[in-house]
PDB file of N, CA and C in Angstrom:
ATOM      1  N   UNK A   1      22.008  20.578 -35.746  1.00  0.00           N
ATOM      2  CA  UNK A   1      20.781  20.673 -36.527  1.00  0.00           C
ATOM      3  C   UNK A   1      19.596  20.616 -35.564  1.00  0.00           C
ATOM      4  N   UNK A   2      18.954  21.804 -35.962  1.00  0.00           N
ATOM      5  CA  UNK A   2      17.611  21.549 -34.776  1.00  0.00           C
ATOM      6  C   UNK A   2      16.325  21.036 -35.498  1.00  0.00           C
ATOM      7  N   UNK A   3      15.818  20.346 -34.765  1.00  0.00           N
ATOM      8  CA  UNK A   3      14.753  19.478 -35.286  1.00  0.00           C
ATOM      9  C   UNK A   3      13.351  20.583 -35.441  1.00  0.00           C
ATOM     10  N   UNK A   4      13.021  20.821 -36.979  1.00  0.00           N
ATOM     11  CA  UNK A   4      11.952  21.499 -37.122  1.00  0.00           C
ATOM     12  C   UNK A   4      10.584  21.501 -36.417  1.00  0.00           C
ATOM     13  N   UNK A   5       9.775  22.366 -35.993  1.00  0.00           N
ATOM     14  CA  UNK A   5       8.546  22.131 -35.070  1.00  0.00           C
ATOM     15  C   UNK A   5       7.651  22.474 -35.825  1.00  0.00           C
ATOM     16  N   UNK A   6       6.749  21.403 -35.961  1.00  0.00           N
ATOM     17  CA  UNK A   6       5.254  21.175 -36.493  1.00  0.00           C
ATOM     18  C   UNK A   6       4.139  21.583 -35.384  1.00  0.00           C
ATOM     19  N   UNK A   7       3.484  22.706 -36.533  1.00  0.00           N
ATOM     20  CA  UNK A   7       2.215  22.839 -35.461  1.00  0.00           C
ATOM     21  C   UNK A   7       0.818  21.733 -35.951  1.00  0.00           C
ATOM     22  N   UNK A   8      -0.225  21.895 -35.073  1.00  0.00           N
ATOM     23  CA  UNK A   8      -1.191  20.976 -35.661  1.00  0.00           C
ATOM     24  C   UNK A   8      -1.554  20.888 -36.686  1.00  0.00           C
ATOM     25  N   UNK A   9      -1.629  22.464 -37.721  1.00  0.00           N
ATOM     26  CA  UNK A   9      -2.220  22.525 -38.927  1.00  0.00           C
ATOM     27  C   UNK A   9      -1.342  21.614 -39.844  1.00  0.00           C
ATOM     28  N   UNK A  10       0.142  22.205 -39.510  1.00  0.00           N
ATOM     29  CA  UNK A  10       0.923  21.331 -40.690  1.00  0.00           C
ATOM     30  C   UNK A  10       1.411  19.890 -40.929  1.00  0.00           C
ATOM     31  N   UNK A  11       1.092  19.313 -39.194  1.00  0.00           N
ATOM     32  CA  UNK A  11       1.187  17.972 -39.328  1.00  0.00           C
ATOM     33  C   UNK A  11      -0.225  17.196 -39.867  1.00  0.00           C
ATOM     34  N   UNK A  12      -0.878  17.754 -39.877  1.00  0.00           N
ATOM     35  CA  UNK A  12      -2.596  17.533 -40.228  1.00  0.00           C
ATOM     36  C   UNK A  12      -2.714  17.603 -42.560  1.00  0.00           C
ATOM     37  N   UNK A  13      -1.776  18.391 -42.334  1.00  0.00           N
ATOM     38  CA  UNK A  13      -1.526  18.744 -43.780  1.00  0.00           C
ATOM     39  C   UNK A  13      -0.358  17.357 -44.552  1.00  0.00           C
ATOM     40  N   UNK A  14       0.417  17.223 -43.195  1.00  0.00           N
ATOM     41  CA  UNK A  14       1.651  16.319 -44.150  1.00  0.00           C
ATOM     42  C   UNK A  14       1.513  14.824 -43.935  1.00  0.00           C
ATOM     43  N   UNK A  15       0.338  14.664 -43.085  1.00  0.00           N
ATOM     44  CA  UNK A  15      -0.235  13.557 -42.540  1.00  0.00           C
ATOM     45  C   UNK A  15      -0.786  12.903 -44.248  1.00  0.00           C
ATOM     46  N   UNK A  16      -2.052  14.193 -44.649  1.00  0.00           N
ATOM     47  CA  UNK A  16      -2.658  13.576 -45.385  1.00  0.00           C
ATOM     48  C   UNK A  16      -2.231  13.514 -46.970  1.00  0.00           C
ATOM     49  N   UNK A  17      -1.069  14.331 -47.456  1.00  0.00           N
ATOM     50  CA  UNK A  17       0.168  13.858 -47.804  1.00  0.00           C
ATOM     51  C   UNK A  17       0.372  12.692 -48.200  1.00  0.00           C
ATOM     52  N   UNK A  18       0.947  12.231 -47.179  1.00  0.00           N
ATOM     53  CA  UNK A  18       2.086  11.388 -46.705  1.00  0.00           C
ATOM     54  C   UNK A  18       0.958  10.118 -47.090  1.00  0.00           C
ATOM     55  N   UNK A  19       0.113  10.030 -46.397  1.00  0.00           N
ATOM     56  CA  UNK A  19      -0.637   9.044 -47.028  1.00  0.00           C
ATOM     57  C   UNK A  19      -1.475   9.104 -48.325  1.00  0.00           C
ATOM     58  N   UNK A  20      -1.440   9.949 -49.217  1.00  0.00           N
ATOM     59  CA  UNK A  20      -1.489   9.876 -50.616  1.00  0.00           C
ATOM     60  C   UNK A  20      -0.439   9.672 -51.349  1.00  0.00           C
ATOM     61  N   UNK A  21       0.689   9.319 -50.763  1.00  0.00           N
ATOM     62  CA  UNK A  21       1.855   9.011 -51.697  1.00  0.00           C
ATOM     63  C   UNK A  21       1.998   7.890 -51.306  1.00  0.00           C
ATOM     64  N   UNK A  22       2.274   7.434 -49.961  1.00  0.00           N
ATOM     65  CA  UNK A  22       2.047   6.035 -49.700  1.00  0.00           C
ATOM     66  C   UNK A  22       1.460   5.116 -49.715  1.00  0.00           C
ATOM     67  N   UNK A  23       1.256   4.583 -51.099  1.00  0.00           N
ATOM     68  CA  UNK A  23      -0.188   3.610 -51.038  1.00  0.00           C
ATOM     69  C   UNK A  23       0.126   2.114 -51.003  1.00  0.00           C
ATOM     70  N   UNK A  24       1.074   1.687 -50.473  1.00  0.00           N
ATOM     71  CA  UNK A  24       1.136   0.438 -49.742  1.00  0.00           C
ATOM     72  C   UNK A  24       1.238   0.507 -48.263  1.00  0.00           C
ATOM     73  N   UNK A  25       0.333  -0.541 -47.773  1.00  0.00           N
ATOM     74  CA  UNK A  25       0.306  -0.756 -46.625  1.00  0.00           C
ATOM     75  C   UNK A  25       1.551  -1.221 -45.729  1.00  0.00           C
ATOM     76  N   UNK A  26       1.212  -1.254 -44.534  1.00  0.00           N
ATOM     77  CA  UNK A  26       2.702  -1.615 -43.952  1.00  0.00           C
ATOM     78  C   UNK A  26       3.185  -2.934 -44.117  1.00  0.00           C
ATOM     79  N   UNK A  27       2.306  -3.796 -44.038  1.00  0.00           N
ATOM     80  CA  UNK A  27       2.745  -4.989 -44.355  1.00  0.00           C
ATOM     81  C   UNK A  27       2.989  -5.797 -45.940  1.00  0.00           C
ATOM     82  N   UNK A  28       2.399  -5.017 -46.743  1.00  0.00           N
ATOM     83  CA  UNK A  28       2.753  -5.159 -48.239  1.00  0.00           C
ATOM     84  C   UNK A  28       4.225  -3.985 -48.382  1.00  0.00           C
ATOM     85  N   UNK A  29       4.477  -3.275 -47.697  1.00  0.00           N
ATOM     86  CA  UNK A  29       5.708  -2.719 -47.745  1.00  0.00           C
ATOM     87  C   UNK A  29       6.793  -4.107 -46.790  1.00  0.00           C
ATOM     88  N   UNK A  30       6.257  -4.275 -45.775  1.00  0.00           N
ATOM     89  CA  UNK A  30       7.379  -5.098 -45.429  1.00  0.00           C
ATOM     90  C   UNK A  30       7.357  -6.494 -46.286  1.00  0.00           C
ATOM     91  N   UNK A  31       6.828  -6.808 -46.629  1.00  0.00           N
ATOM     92  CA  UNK A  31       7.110  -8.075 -47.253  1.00  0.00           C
ATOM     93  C   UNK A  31       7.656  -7.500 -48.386  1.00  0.00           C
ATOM     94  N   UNK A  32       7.492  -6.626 -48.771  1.00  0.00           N
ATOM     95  CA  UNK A  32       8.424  -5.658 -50.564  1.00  0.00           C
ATOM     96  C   UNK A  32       9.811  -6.014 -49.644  1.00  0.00           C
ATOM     97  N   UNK A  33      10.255  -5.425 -48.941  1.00  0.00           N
ATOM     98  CA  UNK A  33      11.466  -5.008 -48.325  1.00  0.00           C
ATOM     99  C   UNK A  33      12.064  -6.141 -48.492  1.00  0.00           C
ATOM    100  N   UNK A  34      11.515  -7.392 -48.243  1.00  0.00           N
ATOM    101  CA  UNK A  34      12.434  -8.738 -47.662  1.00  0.00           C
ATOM    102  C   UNK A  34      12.908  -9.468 -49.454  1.00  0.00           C
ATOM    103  N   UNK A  35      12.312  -8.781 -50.408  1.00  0.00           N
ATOM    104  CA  UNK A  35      12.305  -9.436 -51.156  1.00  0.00           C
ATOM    105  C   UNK A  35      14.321  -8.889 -52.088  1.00  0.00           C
ATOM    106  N   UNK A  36      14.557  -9.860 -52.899  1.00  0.00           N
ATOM    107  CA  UNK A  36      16.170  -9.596 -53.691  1.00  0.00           C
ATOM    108  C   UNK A  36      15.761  -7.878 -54.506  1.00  0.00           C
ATOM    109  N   UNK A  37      14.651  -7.934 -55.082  1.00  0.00           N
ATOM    110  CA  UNK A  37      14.726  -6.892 -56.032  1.00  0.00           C
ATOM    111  C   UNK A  37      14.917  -5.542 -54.745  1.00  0.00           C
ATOM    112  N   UNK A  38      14.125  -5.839 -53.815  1.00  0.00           N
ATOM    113  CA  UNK A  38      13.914  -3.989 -52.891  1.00  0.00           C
ATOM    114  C   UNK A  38      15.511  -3.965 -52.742  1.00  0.00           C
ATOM    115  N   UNK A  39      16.162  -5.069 -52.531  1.00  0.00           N
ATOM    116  CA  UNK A  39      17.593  -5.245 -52.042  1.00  0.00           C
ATOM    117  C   UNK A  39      18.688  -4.706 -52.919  1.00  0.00           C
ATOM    118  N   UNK A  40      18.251  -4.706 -54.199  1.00  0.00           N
ATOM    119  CA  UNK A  40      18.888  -4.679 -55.573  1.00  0.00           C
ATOM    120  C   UNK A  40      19.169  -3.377 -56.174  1.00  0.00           C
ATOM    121  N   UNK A  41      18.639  -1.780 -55.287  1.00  0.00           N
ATOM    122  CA  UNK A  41      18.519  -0.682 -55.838  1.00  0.00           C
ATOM    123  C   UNK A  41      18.685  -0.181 -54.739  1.00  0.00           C
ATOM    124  N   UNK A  42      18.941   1.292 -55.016  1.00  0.00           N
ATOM    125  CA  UNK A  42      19.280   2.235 -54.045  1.00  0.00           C
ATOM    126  C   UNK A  42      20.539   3.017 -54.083  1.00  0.00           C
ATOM    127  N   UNK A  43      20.643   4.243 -53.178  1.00  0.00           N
ATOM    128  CA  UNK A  43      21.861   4.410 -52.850  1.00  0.00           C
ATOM    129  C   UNK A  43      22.473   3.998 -51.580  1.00  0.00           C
ATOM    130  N   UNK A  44      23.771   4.022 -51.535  1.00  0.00           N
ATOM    131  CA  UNK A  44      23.830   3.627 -49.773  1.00  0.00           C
ATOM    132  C   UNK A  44      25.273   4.209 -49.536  1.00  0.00           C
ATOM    133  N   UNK A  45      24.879   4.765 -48.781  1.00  0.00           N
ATOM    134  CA  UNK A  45      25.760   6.151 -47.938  1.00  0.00           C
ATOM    135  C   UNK A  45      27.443   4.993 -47.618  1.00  0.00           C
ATOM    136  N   UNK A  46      28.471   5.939 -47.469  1.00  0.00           N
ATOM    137  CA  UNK A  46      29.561   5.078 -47.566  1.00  0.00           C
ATOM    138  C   UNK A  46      29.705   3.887 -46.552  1.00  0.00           C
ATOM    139  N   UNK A  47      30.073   2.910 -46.561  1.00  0.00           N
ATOM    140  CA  UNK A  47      30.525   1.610 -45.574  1.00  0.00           C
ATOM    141  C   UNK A  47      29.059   1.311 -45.525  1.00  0.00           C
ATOM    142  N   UNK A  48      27.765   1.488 -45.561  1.00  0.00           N
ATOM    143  CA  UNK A  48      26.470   1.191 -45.416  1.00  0.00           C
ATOM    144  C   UNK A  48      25.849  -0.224 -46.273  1.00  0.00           C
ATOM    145  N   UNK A  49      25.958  -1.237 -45.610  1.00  0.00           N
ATOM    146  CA  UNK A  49      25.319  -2.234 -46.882  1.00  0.00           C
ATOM    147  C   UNK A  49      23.363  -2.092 -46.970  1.00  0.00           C
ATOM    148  N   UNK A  50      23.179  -1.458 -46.553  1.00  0.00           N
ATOM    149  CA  UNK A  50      21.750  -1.161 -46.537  1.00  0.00           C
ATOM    150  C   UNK A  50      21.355   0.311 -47.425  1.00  0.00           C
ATOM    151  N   UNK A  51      20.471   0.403 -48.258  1.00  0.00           N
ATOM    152  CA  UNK A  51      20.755   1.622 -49.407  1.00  0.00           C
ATOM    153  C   UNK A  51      19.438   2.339 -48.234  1.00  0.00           C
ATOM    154  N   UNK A  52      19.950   3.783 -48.448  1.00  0.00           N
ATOM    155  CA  UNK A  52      19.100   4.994 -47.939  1.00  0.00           C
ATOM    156  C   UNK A  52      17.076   4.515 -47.868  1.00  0.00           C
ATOM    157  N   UNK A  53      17.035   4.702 -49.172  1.00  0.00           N
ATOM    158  CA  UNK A  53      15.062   3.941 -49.653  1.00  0.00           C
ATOM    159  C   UNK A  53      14.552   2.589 -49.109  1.00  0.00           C
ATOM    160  N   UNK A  54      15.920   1.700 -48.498  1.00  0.00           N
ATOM    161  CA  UNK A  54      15.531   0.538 -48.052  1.00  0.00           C
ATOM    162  C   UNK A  54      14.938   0.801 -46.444  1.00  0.00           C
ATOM    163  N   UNK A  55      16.199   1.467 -45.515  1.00  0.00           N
ATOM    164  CA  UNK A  55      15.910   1.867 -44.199  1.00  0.00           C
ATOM    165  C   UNK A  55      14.561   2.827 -44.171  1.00  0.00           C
ATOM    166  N   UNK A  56      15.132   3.602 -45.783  1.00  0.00           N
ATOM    167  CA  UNK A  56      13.506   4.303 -45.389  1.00  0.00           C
ATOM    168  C   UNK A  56      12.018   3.850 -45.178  1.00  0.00           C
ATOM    169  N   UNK A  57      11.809   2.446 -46.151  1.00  0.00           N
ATOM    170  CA  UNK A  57      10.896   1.715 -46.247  1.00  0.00           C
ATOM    171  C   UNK A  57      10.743   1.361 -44.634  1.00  0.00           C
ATOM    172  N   UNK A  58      11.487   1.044 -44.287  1.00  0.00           N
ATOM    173  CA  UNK A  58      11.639   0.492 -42.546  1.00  0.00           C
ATOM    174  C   UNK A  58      10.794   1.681 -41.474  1.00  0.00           C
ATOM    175  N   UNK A  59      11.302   2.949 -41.817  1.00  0.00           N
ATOM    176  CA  UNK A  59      10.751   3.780 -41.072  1.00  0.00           C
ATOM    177  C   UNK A  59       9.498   3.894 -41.131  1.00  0.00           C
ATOM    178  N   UNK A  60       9.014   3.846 -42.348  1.00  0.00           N
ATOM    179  CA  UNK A  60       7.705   4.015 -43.003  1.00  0.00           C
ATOM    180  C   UNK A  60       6.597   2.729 -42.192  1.00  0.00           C
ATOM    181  N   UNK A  61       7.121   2.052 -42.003  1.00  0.00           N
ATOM    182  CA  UNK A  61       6.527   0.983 -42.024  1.00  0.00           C
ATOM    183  C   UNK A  61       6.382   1.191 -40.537  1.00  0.00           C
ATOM    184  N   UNK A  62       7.448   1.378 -39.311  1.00  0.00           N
ATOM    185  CA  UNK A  62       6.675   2.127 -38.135  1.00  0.00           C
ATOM    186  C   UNK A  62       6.257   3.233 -38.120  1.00  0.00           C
ATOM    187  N   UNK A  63       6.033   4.453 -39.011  1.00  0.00           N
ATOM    188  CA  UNK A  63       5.335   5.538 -39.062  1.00  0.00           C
ATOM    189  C   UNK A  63       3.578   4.633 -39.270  1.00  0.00           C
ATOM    190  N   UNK A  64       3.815   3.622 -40.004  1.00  0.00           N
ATOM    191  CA  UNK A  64       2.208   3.297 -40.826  1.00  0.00           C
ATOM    192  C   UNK A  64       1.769   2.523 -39.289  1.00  0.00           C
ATOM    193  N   UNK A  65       2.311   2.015 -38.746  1.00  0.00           N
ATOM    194  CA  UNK A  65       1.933   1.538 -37.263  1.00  0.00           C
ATOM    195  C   UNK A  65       1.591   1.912 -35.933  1.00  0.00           C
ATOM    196  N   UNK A  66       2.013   3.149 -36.342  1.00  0.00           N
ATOM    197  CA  UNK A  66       1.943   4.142 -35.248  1.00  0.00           C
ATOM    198  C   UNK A  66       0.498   4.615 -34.738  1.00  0.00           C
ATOM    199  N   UNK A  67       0.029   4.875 -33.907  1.00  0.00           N
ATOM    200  CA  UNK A  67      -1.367   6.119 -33.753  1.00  0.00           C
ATOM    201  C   UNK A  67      -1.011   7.587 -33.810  1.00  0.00           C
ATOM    202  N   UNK A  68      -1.857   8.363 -34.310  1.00  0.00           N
ATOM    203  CA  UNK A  68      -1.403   9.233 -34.772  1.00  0.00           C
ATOM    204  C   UNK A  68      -0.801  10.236 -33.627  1.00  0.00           C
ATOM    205  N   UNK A  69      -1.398  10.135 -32.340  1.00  0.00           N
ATOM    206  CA  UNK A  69      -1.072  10.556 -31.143  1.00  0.00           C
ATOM    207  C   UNK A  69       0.557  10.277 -31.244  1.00  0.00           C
ATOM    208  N   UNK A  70       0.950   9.150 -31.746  1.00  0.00           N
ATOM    209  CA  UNK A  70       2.710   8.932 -30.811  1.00  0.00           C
ATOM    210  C   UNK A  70       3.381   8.986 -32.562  1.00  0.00           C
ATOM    211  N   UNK A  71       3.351   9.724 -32.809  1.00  0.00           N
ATOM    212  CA  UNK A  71       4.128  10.195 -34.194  1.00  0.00           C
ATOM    213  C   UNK A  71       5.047  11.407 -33.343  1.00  0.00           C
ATOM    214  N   UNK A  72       6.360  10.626 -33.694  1.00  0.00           N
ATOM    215  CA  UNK A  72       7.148  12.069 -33.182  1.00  0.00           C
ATOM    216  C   UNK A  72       7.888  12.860 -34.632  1.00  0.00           C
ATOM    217  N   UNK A  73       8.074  14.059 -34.019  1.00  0.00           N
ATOM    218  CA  UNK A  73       8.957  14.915 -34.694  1.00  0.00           C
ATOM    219  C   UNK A  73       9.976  14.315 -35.694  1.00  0.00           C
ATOM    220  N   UNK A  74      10.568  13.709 -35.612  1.00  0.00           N
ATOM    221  CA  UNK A  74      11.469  13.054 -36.588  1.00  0.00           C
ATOM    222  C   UNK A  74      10.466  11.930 -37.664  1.00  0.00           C
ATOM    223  N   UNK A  75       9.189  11.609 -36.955  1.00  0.00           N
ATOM    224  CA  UNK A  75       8.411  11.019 -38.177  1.00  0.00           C
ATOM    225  C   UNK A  75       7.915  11.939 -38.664  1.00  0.00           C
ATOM    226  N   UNK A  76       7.486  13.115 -38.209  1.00  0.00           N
ATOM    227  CA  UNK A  76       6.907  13.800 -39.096  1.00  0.00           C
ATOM    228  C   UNK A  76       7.836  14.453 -40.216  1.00  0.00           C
ATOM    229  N   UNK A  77       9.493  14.615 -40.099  1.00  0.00           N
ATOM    230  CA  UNK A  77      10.574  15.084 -41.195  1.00  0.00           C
ATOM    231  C   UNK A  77      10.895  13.818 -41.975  1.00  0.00           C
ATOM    232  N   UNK A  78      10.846  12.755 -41.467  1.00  0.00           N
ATOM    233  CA  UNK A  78      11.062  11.360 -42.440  1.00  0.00           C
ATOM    234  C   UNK A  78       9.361  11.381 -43.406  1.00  0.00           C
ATOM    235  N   UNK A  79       8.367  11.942 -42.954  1.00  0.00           N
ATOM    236  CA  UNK A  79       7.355  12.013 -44.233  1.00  0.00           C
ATOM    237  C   UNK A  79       7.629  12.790 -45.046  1.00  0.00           C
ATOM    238  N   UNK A  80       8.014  13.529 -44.338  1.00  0.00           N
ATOM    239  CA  UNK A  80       8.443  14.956 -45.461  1.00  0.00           C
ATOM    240  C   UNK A  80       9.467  14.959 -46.408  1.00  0.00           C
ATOM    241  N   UNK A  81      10.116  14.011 -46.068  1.00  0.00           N
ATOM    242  CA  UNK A  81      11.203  13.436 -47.188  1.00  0.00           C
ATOM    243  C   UNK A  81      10.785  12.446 -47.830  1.00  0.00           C
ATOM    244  N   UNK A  82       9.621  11.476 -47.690  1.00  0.00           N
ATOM    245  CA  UNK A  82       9.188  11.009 -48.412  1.00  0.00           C
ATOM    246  C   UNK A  82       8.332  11.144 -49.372  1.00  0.00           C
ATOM    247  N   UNK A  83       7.410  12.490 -49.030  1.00  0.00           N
ATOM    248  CA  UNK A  83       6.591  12.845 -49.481  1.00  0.00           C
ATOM    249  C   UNK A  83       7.450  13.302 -50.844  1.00  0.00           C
ATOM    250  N   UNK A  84       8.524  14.114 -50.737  1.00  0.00           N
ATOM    251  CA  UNK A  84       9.767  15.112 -51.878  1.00  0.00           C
ATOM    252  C   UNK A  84      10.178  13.673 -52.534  1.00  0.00           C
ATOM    253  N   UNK A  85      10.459  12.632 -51.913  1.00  0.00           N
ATOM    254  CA  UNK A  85      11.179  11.806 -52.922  1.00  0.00           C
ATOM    255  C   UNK A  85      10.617  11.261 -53.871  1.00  0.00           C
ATOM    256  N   UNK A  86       9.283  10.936 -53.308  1.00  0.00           N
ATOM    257  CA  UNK A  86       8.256  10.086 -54.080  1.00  0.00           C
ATOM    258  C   UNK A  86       7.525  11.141 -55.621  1.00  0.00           C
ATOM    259  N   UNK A  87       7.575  12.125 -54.869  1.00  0.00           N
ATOM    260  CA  UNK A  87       7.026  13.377 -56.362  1.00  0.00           C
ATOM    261  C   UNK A  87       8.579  13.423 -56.922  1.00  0.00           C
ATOM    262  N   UNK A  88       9.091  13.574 -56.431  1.00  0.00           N
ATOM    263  CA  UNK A  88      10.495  13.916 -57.286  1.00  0.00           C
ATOM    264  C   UNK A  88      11.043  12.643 -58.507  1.00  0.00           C
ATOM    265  N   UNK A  89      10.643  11.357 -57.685  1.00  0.00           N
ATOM    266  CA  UNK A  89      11.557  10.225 -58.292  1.00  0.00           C
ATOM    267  C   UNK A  89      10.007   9.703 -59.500  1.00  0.00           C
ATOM    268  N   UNK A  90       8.527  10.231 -59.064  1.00  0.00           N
ATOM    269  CA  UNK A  90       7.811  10.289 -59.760  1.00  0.00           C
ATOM    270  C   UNK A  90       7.781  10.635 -61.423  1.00  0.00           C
ATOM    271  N   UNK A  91       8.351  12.082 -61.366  1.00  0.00           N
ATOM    272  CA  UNK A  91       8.373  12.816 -62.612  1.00  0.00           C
ATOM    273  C   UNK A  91       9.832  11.920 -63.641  1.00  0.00           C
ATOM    274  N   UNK A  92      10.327  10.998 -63.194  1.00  0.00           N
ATOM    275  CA  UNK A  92      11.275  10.632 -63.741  1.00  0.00           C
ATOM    276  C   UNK A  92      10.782   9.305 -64.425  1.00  0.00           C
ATOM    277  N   UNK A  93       9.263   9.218 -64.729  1.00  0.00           N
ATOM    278  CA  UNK A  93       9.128   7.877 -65.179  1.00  0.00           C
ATOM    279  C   UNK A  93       9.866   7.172 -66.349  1.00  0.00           C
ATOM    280  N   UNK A  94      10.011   6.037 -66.474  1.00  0.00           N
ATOM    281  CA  UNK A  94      10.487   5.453 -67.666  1.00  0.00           C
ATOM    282  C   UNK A  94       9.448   5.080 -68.812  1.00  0.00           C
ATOM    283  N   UNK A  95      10.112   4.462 -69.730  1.00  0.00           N
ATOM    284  CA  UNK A  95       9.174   4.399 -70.586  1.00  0.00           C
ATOM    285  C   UNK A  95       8.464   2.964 -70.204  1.00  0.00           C
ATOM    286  N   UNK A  96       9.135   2.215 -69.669  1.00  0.00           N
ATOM    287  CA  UNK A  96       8.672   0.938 -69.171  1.00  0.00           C
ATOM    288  C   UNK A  96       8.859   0.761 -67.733  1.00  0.00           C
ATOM    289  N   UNK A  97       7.713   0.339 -67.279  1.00  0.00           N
ATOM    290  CA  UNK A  97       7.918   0.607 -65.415  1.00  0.00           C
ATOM    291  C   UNK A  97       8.059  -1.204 -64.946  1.00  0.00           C
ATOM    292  N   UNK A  98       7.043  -1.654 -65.628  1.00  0.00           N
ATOM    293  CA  UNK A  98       7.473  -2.919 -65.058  1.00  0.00           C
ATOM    294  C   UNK A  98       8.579  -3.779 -64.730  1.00  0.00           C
ATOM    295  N   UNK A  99       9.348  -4.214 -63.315  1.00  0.00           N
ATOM    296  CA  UNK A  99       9.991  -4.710 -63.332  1.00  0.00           C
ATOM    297  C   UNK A  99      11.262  -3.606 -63.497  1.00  0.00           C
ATOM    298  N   UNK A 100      11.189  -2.583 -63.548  1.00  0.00           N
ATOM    299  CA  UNK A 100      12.105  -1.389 -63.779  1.00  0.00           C
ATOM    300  C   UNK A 100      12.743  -1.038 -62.076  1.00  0.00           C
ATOM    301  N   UNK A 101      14.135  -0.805 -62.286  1.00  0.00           N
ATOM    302  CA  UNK A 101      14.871  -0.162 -60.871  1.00  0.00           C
ATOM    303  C   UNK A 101      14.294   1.104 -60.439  1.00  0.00           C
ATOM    304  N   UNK A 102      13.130   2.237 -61.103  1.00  0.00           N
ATOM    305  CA  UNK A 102      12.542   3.370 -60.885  1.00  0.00           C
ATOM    306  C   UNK A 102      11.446   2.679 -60.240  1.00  0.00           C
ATOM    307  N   UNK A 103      10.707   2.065 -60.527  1.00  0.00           N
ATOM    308  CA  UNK A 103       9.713   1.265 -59.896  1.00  0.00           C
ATOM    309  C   UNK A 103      10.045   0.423 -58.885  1.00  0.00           C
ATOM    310  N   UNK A 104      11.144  -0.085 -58.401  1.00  0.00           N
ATOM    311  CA  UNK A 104      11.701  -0.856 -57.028  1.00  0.00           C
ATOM    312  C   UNK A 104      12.041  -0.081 -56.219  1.00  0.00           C
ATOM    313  N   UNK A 105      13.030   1.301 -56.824  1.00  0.00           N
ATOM    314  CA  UNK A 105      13.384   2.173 -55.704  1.00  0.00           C
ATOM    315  C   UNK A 105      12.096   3.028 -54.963  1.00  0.00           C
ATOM    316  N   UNK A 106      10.630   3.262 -55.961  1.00  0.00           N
ATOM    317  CA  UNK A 106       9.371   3.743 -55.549  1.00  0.00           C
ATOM    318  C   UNK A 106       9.169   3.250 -54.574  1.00  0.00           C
ATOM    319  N   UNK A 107       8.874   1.883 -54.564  1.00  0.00           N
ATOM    320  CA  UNK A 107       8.195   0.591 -53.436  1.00  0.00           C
ATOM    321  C   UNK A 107       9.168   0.780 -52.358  1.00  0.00           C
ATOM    322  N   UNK A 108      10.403   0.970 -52.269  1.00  0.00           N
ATOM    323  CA  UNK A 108      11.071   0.801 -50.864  1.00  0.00           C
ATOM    324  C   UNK A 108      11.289   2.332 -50.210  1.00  0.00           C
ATOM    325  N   UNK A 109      10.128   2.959 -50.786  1.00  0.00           N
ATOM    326  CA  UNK A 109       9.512   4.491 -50.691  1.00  0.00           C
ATOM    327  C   UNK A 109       7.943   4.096 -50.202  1.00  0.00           C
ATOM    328  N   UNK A 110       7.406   3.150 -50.204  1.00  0.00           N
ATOM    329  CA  UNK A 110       6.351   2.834 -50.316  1.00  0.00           C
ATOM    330  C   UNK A 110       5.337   3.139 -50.947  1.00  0.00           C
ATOM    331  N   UNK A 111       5.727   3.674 -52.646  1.00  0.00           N
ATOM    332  CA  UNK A 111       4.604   4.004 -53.199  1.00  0.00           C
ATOM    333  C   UNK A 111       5.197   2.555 -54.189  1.00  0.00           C
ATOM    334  N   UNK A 112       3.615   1.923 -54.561  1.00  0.00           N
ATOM    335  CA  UNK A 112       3.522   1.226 -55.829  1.00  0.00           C
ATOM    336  C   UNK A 112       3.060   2.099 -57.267  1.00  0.00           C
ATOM    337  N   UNK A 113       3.960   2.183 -57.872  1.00  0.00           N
ATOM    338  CA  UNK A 113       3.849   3.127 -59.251  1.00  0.00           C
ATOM    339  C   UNK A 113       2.911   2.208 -60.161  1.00  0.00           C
ATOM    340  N   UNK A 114       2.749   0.998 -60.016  1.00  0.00           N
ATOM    341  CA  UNK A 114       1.474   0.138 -60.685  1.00  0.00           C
ATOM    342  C   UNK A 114       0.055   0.108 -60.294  1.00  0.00           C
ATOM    343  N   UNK A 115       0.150   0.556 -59.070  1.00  0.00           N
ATOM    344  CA  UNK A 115      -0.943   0.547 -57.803  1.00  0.00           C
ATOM    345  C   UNK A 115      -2.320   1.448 -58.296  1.00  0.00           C
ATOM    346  N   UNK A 116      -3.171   1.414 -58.695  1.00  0.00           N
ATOM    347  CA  UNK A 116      -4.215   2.298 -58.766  1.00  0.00           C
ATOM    348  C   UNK A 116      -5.314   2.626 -57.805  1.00  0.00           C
TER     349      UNK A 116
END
């Protein structure tokens, strides 16, 4: 698999993206992470005790730390999958979000679906 190449325009594009879907900060994402509920949802790839949205939260959280200068290539395809998951797992709202597994798996995506 070859790693897709971003030119300036489109990392400039998925940048600002990426941070409209992500509207927790890095450290209100990491403290989400540590908590039973982020722990409590997900999928997780076979033998994996860690679910896919959890590690992702992880990445996210050094993408949000980063300067924008030392963002590599593989952060810029881990936004881009976040950016798809977060609209995707979006349109699936429930009728009740609070406290809901659609709303935990959001947050370890780093969007708060309560967040305004």
């Amino acid at each position: 698999m070859t790693a897709q190449v971003h030119d300036d325009k489109e990392k400039k594009a998925t940048r600002a993206e990426f941070d409209s879907v992500v509207n927790m900060s890095a450290s209100q994402l990491e403290k989400w992470l540590e908590t039973d509920e982020s722990k409590s949802v997900g999928q997780k790839k076979d033998g994996d005790s860690e679910s896919i949205g959890h590690k992702s939260g992880k990445h996210i959280i050094e993408i949000l730390n980063k300067n924008v200068d030392d963002l590599s290539e593989s952060d810029y395809e881990h936004m881009g999958k976040v950016i798809s998951y977060v609209k995707r797992h979006s349109a699936q709202e429930p009728a009740h979000i609070d406290g809901s597994n659609w709303a935990y798996s959001l947050k370890n995506w780093g969007h708060d679906p309560e967040k305004k």
